[in-house]
PDB file of N, CA and C in Angstrom:
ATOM      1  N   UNK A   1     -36.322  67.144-225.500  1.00  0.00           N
ATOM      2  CA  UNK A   1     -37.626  67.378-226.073  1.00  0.00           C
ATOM      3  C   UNK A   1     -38.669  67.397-224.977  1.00  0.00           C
ATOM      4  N   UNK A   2     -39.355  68.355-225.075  1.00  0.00           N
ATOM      5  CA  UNK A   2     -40.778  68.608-224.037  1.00  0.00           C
ATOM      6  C   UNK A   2     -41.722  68.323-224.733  1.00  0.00           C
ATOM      7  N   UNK A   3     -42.856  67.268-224.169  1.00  0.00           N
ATOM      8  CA  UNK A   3     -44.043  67.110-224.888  1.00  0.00           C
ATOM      9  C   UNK A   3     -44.883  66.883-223.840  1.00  0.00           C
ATOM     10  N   UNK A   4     -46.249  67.204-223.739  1.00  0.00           N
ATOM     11  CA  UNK A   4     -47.315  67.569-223.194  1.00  0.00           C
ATOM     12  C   UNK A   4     -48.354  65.736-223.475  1.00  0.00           C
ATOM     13  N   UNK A   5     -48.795  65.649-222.469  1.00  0.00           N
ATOM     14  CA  UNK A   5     -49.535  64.023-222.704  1.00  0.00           C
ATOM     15  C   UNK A   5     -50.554  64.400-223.786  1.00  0.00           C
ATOM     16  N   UNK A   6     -51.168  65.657-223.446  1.00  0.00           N
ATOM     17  CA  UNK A   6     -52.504  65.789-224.820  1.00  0.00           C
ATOM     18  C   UNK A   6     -51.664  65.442-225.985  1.00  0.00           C
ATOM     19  N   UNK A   7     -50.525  66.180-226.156  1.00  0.00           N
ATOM     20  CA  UNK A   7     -49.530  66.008-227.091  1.00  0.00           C
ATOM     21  C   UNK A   7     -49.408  64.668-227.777  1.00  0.00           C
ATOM     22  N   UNK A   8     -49.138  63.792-226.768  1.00  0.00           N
ATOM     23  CA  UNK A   8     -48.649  62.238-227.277  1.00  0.00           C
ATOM     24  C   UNK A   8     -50.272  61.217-227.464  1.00  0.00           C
ATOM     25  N   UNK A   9     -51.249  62.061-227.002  1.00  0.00           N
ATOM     26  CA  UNK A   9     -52.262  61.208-227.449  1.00  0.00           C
ATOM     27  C   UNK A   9     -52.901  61.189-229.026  1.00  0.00           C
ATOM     28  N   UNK A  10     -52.505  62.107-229.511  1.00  0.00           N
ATOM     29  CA  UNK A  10     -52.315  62.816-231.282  1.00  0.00           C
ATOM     30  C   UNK A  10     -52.149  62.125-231.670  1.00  0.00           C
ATOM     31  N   UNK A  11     -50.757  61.075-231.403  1.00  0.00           N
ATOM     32  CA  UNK A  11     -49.823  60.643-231.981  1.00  0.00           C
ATOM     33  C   UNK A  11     -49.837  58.882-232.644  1.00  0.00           C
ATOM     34  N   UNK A  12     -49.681  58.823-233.774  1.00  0.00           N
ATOM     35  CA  UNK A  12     -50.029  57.233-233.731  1.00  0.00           C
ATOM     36  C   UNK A  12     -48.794  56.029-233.894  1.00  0.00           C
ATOM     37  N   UNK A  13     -48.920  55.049-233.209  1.00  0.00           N
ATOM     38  CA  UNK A  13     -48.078  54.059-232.697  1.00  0.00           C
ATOM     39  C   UNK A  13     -47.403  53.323-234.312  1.00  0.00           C
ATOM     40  N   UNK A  14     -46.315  53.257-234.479  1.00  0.00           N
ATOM     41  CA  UNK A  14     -45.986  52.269-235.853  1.00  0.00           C
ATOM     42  C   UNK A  14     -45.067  51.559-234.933  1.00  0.00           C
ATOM     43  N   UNK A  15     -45.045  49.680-235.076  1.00  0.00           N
ATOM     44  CA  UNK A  15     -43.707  49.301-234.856  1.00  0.00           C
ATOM     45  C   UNK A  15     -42.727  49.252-236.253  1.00  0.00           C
ATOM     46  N   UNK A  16     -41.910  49.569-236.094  1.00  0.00           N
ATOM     47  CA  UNK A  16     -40.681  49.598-237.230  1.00  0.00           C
ATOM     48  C   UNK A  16     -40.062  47.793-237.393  1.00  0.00           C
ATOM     49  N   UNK A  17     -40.328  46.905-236.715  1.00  0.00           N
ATOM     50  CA  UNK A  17     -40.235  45.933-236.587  1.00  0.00           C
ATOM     51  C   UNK A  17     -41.002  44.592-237.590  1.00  0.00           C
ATOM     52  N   UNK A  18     -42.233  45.247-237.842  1.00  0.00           N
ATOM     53  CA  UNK A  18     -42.859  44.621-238.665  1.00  0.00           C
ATOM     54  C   UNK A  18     -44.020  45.973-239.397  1.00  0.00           C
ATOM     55  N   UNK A  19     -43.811  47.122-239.491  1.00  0.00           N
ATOM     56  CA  UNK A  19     -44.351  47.664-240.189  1.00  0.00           C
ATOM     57  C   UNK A  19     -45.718  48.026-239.556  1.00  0.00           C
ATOM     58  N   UNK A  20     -46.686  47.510-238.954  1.00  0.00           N
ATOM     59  CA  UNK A  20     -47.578  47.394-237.908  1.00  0.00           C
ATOM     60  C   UNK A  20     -47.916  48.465-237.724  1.00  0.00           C
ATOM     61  N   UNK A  21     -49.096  49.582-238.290  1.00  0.00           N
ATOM     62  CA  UNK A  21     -49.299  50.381-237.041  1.00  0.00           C
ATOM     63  C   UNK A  21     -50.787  49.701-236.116  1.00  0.00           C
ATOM     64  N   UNK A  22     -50.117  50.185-234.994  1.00  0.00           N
ATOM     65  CA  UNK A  22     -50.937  49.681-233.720  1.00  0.00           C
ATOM     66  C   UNK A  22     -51.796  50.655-233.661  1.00  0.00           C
ATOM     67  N   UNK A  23     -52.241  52.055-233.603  1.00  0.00           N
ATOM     68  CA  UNK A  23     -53.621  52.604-233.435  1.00  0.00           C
ATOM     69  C   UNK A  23     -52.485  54.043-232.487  1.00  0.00           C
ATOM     70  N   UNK A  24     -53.660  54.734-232.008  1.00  0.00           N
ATOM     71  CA  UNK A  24     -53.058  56.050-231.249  1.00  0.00           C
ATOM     72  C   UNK A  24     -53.095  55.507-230.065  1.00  0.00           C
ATOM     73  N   UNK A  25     -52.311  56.607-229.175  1.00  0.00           N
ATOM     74  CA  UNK A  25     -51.985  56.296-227.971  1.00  0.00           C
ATOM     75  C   UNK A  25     -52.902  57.144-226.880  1.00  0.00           C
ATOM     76  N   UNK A  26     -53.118  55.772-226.141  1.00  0.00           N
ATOM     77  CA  UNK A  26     -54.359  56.030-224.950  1.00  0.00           C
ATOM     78  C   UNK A  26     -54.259  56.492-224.027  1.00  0.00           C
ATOM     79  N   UNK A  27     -53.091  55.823-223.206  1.00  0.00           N
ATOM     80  CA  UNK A  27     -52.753  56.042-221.740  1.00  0.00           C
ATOM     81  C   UNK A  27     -51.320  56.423-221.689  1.00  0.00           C
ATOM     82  N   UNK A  28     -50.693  57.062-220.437  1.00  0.00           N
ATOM     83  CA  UNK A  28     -49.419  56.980-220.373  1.00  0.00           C
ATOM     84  C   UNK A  28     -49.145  56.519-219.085  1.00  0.00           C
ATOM     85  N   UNK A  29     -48.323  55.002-218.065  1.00  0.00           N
ATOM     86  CA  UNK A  29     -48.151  54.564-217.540  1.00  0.00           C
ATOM     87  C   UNK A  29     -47.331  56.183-216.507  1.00  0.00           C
ATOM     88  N   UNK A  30     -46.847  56.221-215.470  1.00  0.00           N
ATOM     89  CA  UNK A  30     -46.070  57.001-215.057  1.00  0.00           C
ATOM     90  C   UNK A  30     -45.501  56.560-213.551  1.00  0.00           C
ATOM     91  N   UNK A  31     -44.504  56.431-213.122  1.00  0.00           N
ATOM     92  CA  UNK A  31     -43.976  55.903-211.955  1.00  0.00           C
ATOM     93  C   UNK A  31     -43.859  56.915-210.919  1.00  0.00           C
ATOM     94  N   UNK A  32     -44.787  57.266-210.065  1.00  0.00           N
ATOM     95  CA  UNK A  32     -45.150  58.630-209.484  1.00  0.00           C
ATOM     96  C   UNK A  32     -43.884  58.613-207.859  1.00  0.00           C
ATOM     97  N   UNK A  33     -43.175  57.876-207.365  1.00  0.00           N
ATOM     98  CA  UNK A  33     -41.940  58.255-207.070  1.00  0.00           C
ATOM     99  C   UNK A  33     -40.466  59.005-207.509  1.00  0.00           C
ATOM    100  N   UNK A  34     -40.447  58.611-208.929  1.00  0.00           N
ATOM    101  CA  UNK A  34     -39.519  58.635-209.592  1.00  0.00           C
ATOM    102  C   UNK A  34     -39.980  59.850-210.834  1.00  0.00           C
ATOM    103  N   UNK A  35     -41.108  60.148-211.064  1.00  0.00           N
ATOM    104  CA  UNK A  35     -41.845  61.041-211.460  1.00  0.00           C
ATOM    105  C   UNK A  35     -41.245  60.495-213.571  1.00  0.00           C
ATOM    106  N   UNK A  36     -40.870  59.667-213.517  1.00  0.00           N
ATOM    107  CA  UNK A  36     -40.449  59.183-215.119  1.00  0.00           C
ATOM    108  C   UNK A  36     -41.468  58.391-215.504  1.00  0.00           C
ATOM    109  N   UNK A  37     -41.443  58.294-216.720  1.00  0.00           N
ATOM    110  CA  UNK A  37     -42.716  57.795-217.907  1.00  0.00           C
ATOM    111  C   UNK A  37     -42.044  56.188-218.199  1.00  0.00           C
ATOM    112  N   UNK A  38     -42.907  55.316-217.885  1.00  0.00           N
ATOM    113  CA  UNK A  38     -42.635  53.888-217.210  1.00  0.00           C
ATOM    114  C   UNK A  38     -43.112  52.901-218.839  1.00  0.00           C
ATOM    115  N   UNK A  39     -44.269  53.498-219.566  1.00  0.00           N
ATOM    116  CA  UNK A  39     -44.909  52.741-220.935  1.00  0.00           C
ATOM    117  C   UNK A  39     -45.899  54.214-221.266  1.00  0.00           C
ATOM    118  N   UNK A  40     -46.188  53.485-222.437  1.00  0.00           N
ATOM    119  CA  UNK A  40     -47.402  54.348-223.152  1.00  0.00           C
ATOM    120  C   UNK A  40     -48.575  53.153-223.717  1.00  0.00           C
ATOM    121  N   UNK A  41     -49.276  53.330-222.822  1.00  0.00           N
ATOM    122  CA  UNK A  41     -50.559  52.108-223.709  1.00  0.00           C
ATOM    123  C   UNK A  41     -51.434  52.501-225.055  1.00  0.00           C
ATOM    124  N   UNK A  42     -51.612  51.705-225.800  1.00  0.00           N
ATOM    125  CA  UNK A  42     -52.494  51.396-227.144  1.00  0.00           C
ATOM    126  C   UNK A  42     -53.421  50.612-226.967  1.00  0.00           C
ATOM    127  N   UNK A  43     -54.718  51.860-227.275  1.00  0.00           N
ATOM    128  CA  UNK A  43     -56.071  50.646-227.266  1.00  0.00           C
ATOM    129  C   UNK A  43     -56.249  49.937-228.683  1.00  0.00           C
ATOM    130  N   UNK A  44     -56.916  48.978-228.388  1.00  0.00           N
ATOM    131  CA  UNK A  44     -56.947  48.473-229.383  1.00  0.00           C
ATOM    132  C   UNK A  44     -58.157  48.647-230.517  1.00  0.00           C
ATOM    133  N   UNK A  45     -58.493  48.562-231.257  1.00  0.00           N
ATOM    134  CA  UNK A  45     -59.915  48.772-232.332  1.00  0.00           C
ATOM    135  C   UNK A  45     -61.061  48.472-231.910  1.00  0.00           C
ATOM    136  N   UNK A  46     -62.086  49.165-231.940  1.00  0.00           N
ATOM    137  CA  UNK A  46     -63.189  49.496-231.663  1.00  0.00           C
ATOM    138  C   UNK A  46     -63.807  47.844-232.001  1.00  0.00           C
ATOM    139  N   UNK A  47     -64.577  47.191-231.212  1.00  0.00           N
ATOM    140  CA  UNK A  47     -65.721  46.373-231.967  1.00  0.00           C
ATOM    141  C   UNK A  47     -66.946  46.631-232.153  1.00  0.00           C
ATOM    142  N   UNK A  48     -67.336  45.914-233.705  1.00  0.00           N
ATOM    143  CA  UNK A  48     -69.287  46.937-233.616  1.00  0.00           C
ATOM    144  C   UNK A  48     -69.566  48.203-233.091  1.00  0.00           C
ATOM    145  N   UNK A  49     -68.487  48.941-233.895  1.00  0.00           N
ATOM    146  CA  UNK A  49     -69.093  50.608-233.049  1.00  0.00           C
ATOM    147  C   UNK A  49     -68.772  50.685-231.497  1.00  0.00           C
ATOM    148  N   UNK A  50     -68.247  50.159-231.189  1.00  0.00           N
ATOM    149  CA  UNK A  50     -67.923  50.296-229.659  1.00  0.00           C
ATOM    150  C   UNK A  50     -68.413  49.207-228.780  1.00  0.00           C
ATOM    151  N   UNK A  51     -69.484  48.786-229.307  1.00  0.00           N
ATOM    152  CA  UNK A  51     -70.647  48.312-228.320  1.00  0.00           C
ATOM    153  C   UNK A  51     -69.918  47.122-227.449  1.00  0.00           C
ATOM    154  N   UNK A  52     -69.376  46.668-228.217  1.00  0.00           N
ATOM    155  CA  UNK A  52     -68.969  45.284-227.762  1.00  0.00           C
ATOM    156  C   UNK A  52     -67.211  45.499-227.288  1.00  0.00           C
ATOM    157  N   UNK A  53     -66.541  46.866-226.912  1.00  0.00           N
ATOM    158  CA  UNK A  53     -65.511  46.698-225.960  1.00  0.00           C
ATOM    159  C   UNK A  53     -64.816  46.984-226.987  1.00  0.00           C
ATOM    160  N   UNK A  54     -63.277  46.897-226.986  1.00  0.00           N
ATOM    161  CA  UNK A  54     -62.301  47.152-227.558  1.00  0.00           C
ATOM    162  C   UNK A  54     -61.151  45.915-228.066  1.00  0.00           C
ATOM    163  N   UNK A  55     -60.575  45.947-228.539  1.00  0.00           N
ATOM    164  CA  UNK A  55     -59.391  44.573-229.052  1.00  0.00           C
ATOM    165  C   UNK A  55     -58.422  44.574-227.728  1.00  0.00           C
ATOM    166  N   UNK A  56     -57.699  43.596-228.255  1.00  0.00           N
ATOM    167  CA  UNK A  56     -56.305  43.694-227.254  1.00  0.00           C
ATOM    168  C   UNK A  56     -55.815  45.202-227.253  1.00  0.00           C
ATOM    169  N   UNK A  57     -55.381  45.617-225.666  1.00  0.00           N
ATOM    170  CA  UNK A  57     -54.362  46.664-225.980  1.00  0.00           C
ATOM    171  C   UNK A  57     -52.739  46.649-225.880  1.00  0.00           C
ATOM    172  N   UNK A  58     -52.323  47.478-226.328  1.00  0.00           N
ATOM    173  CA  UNK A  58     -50.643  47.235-226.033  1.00  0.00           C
ATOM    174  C   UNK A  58     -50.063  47.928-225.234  1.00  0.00           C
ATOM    175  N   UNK A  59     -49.230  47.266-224.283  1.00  0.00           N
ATOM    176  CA  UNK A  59     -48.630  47.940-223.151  1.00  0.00           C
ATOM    177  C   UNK A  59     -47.004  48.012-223.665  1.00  0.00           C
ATOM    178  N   UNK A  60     -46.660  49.322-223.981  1.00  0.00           N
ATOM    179  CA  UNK A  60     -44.773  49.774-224.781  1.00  0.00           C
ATOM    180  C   UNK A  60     -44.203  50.119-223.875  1.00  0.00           C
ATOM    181  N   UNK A  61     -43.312  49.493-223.159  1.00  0.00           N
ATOM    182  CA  UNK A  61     -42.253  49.791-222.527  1.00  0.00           C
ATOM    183  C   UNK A  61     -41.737  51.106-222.821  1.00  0.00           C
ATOM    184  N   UNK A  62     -41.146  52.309-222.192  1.00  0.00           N
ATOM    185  CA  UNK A  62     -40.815  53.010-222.802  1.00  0.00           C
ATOM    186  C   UNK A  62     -39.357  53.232-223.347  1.00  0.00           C
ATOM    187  N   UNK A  63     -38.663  52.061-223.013  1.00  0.00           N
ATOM    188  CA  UNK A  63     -37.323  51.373-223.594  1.00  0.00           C
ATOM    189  C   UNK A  63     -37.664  50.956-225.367  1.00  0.00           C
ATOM    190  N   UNK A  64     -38.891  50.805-225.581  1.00  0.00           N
ATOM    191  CA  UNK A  64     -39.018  50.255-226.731  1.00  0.00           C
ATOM    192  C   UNK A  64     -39.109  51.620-227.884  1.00  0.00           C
ATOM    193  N   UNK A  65     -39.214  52.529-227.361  1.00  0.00           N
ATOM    194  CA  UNK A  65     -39.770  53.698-228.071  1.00  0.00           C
ATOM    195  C   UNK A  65     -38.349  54.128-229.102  1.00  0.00           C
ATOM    196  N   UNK A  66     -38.074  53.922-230.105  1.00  0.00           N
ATOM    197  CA  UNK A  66     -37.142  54.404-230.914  1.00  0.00           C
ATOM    198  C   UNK A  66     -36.958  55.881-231.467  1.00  0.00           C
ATOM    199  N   UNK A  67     -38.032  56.561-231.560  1.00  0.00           N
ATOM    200  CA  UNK A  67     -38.195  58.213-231.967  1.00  0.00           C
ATOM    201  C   UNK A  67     -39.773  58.293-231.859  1.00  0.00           C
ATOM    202  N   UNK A  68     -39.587  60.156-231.609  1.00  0.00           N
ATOM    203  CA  UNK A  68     -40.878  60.615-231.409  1.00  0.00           C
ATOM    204  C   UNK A  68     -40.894  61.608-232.860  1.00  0.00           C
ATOM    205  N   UNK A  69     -41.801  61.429-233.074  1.00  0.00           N
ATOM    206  CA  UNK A  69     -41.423  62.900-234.210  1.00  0.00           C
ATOM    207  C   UNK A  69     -42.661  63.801-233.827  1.00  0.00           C
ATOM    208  N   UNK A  70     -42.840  64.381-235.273  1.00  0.00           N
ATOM    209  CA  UNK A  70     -44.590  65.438-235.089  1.00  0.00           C
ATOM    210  C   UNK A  70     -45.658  64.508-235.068  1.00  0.00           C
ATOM    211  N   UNK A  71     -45.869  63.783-235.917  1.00  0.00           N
ATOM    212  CA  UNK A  71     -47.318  63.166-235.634  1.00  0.00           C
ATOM    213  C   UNK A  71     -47.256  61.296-235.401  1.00  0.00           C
ATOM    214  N   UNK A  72     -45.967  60.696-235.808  1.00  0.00           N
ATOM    215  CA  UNK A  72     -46.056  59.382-235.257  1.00  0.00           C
ATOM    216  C   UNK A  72     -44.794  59.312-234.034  1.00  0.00           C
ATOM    217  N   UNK A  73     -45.032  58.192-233.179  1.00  0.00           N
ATOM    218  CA  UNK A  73     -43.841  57.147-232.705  1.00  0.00           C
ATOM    219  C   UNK A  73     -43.288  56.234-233.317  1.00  0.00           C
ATOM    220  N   UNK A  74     -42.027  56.085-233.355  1.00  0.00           N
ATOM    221  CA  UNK A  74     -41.801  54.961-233.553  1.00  0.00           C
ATOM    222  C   UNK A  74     -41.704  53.769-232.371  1.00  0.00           C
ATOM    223  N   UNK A  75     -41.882  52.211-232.983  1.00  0.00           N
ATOM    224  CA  UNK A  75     -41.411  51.419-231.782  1.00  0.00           C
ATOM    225  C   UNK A  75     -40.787  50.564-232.540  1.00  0.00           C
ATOM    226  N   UNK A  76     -39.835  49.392-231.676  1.00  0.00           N
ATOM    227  CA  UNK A  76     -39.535  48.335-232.138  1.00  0.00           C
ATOM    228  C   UNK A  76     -39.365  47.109-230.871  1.00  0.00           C
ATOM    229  N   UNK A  77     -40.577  46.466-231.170  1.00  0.00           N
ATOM    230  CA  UNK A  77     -41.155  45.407-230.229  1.00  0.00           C
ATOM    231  C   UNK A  77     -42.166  44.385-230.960  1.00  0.00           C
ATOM    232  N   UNK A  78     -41.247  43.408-230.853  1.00  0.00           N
ATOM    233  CA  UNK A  78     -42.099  42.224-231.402  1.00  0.00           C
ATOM    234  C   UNK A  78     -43.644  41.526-230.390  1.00  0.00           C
ATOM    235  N   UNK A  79     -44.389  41.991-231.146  1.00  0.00           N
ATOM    236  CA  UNK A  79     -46.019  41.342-230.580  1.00  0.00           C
ATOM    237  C   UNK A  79     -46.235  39.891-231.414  1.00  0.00           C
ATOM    238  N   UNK A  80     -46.529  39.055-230.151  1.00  0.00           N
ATOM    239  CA  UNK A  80     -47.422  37.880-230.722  1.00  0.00           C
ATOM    240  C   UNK A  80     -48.157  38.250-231.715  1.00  0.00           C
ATOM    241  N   UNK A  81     -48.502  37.773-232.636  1.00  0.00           N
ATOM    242  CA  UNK A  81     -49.613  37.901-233.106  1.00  0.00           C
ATOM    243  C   UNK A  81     -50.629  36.385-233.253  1.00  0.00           C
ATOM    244  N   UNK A  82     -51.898  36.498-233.038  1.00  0.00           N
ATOM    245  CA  UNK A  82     -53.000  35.230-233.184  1.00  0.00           C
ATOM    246  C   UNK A  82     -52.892  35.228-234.515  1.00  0.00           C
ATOM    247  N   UNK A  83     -53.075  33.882-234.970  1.00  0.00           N
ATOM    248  CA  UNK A  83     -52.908  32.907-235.749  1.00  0.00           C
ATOM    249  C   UNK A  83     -54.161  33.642-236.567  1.00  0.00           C
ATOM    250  N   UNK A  84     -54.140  34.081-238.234  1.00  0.00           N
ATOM    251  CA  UNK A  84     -54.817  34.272-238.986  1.00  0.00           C
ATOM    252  C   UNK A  84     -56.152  33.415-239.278  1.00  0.00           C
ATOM    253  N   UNK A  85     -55.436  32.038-238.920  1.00  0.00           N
ATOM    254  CA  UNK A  85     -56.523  30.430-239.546  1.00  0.00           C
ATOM    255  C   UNK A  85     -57.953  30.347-238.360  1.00  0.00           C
ATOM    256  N   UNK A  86     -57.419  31.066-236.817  1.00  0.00           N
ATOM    257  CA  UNK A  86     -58.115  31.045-235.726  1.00  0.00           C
ATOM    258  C   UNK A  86     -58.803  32.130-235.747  1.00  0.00           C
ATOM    259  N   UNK A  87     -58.557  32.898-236.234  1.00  0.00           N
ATOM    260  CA  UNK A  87     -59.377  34.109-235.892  1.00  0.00           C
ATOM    261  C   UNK A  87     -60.874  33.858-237.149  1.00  0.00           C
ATOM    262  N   UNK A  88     -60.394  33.554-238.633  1.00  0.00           N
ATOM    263  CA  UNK A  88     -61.524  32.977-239.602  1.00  0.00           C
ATOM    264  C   UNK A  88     -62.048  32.130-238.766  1.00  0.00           C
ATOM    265  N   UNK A  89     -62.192  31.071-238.675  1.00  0.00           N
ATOM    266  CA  UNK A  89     -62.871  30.109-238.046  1.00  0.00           C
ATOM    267  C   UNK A  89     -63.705  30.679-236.731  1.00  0.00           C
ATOM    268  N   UNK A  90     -63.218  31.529-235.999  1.00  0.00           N
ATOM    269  CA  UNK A  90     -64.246  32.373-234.704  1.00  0.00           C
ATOM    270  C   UNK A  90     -64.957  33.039-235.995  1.00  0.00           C
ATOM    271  N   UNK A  91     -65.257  34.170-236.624  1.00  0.00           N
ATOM    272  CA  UNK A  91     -65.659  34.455-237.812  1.00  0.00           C
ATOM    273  C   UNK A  91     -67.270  33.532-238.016  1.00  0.00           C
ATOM    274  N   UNK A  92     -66.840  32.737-238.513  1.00  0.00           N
ATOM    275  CA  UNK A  92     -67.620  31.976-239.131  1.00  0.00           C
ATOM    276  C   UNK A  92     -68.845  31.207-238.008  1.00  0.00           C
TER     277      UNK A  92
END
């Protein structure tokens, strides 16, 4: 399969692992000796309109990548996730 980076930035991230989609894909890591595709990064959600920066992003191995299709990836990679009880309490 040939795909073009504009191509894979279209495309939006699901892990198959927990159902998760992570957002579209931002960056593509690339190992410029070896000329092979090393990860694909995910930014994370906008805060306040932008103003205030972006969330965590995710850095995918590209070992983790299970299928590409037309418009999603799949992955399967378990992410930490922060504690629901911590994030209310910043909130408040």
């Amino acid at each position: 399969m040939q795909c073009r980076f504009r191509d894979l930035r279209r495309k939006e991230v699901i892990n198959i692992h927990d159902g998760c989609r992570l957002g579209l894909v931002g960056d593509v890591d690339i190992q410029i000796p070896e000329g092979q595709t090393a990860a694909i990064v995910v930014y994370g959600p906008a805060r306040f309109f932008g103003l205030f920066g972006r969330g965590e992003e995710f850095y995918i191995p590209w070992d983790c990548i299970q299928r590409i299709g037309d418009d999603i990836i799949l992955i399967d990679k378990h992410f930490q996730r922060r504690d629901p009880n911590l994030e209310r309490k910043r909130r408040r």
